[in-house]
Structure formats: C-alpha cells, structure tokens
Protein backbone atom coordinates (compact mmCIF):
# COMPACT_ATOMS: atom_id res chain seq x y z
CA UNK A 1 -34.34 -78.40 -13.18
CA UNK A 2 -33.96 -80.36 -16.46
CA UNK A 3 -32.14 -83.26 -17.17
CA UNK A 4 -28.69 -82.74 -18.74
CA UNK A 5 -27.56 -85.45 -21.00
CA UNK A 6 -24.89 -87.86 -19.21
CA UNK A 7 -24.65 -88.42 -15.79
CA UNK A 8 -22.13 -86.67 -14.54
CA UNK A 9 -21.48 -84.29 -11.74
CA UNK A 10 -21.63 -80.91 -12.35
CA UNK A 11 -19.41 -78.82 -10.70
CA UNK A 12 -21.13 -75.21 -10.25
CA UNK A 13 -18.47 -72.29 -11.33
CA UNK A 14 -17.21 -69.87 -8.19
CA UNK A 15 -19.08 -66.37 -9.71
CA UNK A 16 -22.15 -68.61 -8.41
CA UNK A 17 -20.88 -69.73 -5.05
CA UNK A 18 -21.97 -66.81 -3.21
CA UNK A 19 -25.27 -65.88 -5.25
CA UNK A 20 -26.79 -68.60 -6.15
CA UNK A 21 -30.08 -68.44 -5.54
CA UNK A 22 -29.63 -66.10 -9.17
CA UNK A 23 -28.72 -69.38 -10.69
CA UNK A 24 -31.62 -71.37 -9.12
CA UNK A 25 -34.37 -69.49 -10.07
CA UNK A 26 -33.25 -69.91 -13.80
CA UNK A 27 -34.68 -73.19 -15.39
CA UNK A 28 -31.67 -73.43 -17.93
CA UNK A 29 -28.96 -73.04 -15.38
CA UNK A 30 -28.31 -76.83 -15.32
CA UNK A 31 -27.86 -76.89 -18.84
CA UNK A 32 -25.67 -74.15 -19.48
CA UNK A 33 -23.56 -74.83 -16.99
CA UNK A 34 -22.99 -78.44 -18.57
CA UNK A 35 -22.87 -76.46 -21.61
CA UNK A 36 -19.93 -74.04 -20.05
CA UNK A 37 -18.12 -76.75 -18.54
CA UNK A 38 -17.86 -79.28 -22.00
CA UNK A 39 -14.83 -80.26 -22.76
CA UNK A 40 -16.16 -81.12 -26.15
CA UNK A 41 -18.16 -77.90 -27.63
CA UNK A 42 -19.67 -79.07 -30.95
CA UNK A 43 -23.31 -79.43 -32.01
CA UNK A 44 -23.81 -82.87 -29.32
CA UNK A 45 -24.91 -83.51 -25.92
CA UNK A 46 -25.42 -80.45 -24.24
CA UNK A 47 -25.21 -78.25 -26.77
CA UNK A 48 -27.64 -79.68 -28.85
CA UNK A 49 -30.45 -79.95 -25.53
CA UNK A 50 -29.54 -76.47 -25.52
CA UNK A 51 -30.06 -76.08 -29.66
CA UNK A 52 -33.29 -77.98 -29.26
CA UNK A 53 -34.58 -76.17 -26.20
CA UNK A 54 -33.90 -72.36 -27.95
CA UNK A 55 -34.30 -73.41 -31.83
CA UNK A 56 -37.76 -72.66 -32.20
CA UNK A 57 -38.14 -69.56 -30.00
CA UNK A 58 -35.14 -68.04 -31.71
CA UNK A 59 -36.76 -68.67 -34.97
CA UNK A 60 -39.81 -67.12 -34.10
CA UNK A 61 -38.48 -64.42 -32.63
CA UNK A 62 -36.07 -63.76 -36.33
CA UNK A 63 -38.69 -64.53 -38.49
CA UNK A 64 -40.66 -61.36 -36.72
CA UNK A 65 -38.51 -59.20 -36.66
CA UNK A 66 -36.60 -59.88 -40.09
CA UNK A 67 -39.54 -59.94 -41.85
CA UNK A 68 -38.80 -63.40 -43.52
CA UNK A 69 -38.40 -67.13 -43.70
CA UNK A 70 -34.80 -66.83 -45.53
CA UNK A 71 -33.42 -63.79 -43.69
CA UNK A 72 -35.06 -65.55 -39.87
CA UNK A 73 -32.71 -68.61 -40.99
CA UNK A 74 -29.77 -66.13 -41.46
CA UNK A 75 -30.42 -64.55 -38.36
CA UNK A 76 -31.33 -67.87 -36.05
CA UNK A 77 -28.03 -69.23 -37.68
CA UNK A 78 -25.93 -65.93 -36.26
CA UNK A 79 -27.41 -66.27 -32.91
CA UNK A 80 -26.52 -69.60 -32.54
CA UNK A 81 -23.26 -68.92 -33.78
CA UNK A 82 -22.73 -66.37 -30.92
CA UNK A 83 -24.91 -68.13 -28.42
CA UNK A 84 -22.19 -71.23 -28.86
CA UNK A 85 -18.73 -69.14 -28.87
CA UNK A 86 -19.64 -66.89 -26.11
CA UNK A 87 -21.77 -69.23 -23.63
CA UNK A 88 -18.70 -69.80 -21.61
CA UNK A 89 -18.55 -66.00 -20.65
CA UNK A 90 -22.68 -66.37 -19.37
CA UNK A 91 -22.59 -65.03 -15.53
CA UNK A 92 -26.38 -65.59 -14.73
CA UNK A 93 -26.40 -61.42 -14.42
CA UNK A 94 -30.03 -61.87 -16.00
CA UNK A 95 -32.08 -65.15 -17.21
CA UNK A 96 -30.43 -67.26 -19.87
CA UNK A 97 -33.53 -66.97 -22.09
CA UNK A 98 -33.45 -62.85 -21.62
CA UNK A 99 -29.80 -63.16 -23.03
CA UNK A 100 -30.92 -66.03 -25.82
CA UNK A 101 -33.23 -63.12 -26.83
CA UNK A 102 -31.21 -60.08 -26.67
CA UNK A 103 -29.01 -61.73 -29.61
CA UNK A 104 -31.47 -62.62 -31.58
CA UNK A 105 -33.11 -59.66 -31.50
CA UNK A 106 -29.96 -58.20 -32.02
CA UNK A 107 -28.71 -59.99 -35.28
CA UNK A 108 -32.37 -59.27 -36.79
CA UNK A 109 -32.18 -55.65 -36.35
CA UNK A 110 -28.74 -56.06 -38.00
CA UNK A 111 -29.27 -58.08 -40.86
CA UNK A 112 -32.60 -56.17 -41.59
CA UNK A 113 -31.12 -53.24 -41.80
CA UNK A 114 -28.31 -54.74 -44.61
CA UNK A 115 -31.36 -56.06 -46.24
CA UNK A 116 -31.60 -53.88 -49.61
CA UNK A 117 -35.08 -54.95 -49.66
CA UNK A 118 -38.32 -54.22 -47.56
CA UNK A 119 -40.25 -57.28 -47.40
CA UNK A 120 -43.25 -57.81 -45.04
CA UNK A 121 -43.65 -61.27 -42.52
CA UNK A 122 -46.10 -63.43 -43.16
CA UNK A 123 -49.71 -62.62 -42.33
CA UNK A 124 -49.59 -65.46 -39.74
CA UNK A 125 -47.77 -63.83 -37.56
CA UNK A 126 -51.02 -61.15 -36.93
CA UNK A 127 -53.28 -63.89 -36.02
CA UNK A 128 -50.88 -65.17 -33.21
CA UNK A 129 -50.73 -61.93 -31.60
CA UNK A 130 -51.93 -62.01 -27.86
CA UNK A 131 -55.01 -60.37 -26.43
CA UNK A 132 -53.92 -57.44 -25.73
CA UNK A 133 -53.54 -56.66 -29.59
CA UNK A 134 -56.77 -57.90 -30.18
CA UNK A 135 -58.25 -54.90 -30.89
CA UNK A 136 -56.28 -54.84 -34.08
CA UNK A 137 -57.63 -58.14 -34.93
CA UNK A 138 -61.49 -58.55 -36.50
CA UNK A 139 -62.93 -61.86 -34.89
CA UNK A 140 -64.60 -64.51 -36.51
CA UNK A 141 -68.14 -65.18 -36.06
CA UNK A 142 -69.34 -68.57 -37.30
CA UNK A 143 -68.56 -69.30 -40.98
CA UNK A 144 -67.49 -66.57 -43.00
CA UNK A 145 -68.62 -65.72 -46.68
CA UNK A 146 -65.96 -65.21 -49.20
CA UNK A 147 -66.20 -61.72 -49.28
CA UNK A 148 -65.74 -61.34 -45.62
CA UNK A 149 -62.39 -63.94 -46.12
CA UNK A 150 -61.00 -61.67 -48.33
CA UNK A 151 -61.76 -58.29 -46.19
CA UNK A 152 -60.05 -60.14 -43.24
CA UNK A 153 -57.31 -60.74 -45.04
CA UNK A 154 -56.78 -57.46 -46.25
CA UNK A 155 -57.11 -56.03 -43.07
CA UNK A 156 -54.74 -58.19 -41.76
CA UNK A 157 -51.90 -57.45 -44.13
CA UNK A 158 -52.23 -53.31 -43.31
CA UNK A 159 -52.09 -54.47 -39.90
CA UNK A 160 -48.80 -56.27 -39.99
CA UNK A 161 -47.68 -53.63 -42.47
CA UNK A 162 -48.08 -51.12 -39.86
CA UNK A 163 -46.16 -53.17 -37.46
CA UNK A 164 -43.58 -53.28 -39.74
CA UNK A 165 -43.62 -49.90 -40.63
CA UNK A 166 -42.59 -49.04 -36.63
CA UNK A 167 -39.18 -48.44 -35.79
CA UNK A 168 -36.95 -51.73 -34.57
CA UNK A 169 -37.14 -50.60 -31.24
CA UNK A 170 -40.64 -50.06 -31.22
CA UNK A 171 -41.02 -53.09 -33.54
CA UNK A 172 -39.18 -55.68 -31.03
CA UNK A 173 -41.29 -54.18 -28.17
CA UNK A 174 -44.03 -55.42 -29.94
CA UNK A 175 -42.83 -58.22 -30.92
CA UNK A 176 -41.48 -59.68 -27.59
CA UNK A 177 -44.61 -57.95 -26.07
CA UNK A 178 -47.32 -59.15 -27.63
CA UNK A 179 -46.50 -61.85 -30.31
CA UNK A 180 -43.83 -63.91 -27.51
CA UNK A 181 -45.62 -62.96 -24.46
CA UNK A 182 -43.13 -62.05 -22.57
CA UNK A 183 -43.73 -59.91 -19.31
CA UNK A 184 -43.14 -56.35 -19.13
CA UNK A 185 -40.36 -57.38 -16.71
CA UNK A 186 -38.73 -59.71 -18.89
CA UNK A 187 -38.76 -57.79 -22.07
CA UNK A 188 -36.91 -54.82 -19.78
CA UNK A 189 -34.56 -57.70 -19.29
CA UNK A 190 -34.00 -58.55 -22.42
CA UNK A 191 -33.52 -55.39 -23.88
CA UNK A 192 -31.85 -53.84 -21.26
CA UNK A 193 -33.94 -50.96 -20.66
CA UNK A 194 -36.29 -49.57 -17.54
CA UNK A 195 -39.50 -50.75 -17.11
CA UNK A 196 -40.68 -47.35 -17.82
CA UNK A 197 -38.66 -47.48 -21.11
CA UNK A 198 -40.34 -50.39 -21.82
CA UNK A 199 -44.09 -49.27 -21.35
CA UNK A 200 -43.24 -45.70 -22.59
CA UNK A 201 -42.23 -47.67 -26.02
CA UNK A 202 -45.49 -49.83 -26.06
CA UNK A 203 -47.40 -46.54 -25.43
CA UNK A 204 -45.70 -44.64 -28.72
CA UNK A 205 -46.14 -48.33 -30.24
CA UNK A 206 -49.80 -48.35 -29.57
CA UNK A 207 -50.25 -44.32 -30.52
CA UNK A 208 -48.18 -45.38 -34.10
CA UNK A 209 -50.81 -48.00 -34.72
CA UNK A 210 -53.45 -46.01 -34.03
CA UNK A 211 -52.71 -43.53 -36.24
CA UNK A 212 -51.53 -46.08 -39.29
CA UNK A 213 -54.93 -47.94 -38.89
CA UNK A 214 -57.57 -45.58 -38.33
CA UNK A 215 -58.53 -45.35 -41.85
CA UNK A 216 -58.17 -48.84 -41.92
CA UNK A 217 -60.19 -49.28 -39.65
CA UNK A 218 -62.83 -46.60 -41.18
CA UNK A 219 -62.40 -48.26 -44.30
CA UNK A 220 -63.84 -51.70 -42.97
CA UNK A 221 -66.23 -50.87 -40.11
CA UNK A 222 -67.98 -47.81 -41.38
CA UNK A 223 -67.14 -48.22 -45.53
C-alpha cells in the first residue's frame, strides 16, 4: 500500500473487521482511512496525499465532460468539496477511485447542464482517446503537408463535436471508456449500472457516432 504521511498507527474501523480483504484489494485504503480517522481535516497531511493523488484524474475527468477549462475547475473544486465532507461516511462498498469518479462525473453533468452555454472541449482531448476509438481518428503518416494539417484538424473538431453532441450518459460512457481507460468492470462501478448497461450504452454510443460521422467521414476519404 502507499505510504501515509506520519507514522502513526492506524487503527482499521469495525465495518472492515470482518471483510477486509474488500479493503485490501483497494490501493487507497491506507490513505483514506488516515484520511477518515484525522483529527485535523483541512487541506494537510493526509488530505492533501489524497488531493495530490486524485487532482489530476478528477480534472481530466471534468474537463471532458464539462466541456471546459473554467467550468472543469468549477466542477474539480465541487468534487473535492464533497470528496472532503463526506470521506468519513466511505465503507469500501466499491473502490475509492470508482467513488472519486462517480462525483465528479456527477457535479459535471450538473454544472453542464446550468451552463447557459454550449461550448465544445478542447480538440486535445480526441487525440488522447484509446485504441478502441481509433477508428474515429485519421493517423499520421510521416510529415504532413499543410493542407492535410488543416483537414485533420477539421476532422477532429466534428469528431469531438459528435461526442459532445451524445447524451451525458452516453457521453461519460465514453468518456470513462475510452478517453480514462477504465475497464468495462470499473466504469459499471462507477456508475452504478450492470455490465450489460454499460456495454449496451457503448453500443448506442458507437451507433450515435456512426451515424454523426459518416458524412464526415465521406467528406474526407472519398471527397
């Protein structure tokens, strides 16, 4: 496990007595625990290994789903914010990080949706995308000329427009999918949802995309 800051002895809580091989097989159970048993819960020591351990992650995760650099700060901010009031009520039911996730999916969706403007993620954000999305992606072949920059590029922003255009659930599929690599078993675990829910959403994912990029697709390949 990793090291917590200080050297004292933890003392594991009695929901974990009797399971605890639940708690084992997470790697942040040290951590929160030291987290959950701090007698002084501000932004130091444990809190901020745990801060510095989730920051980027939950970032990430915002920033694709908001849409934004601002509104991701807004969001990473909130689930922080809950992540530090409610870690003392953390049973190990799932994996810490499914949890970490679940907010901050949670308070993008929400502050998206009191956005009063649609505004698309950076482009960046396509060219991360694993290889299983790759066939979204056009691949570079040794230097490009300018003109073939500039069709990339366009292609790239009508594919993340089309991602953005899905609905949040099938949006945060994707996301947590594809762009955070996340298993199929750990996205159901984050979200809460059967493993068929989660490949029947990646199916009507994949069959939106389709649809939004086949003339895209025409458009550069056969125009």
């Amino acid at each position: 496990m990793h090291e917590v800051a200080g050297t004292r002895r933890l003392r594991f809580p009695s929901y974990l007595s009797e399971d605890r091989p639940l708690m084992s097989s997470d790697p942040d159970a040290e951590l929160v625990v030291a987290c959950q048993q701090s007698t002084t819960p501000s932004l130091e020591g444990e809190f901020r290994q745990l801060y510095d351990r989730f920051k980027d992650r939950v970032y990430n995760v915002c920033y694709r789903i908001s849409g934004n650099p601002t509104d991701a700060l807004d969001a990473s901010q909130e689930t922080f914010g809950i992540i530090f009031r409610r870690v003392s009520e953390f049973r190990f039911q799932s994996r810490f990080s499914s949890w970490v996730y679940r907010i901050a999916v949670n308070a993008s969706i929400d502050l998206r949706r009191r956005s009063r403007t649609r505004r698309f993620a950076s482009l960046d954000v396509v060219q991360e995308a694993s290889s299983e999305a790759s066939r979204y992606e056009i691949q570079d072949s040794n230097v490009e000329m300018p003109s073939q920059t500039a069709s990339r590029r366009e292609f790239e922003i009508e594919v993340q427009r089309a991602i953005d255009r899905l609905s949040p659930k099938l949006r945060t599929i994707v996301v947590l999918r594809y762009l955070e690599s996340l298993s199929y078993e750990e996205v159901s675990e984050t979200l809460k949802v059967s493993l068929g829910t989660v490949k029947s959403r990646l199916a009507r994912a994949h069959d939106a995309l389709d649809r939004e990029l086949a003339p895209v697709l025409d458009k550069h390949y056969l125009g």
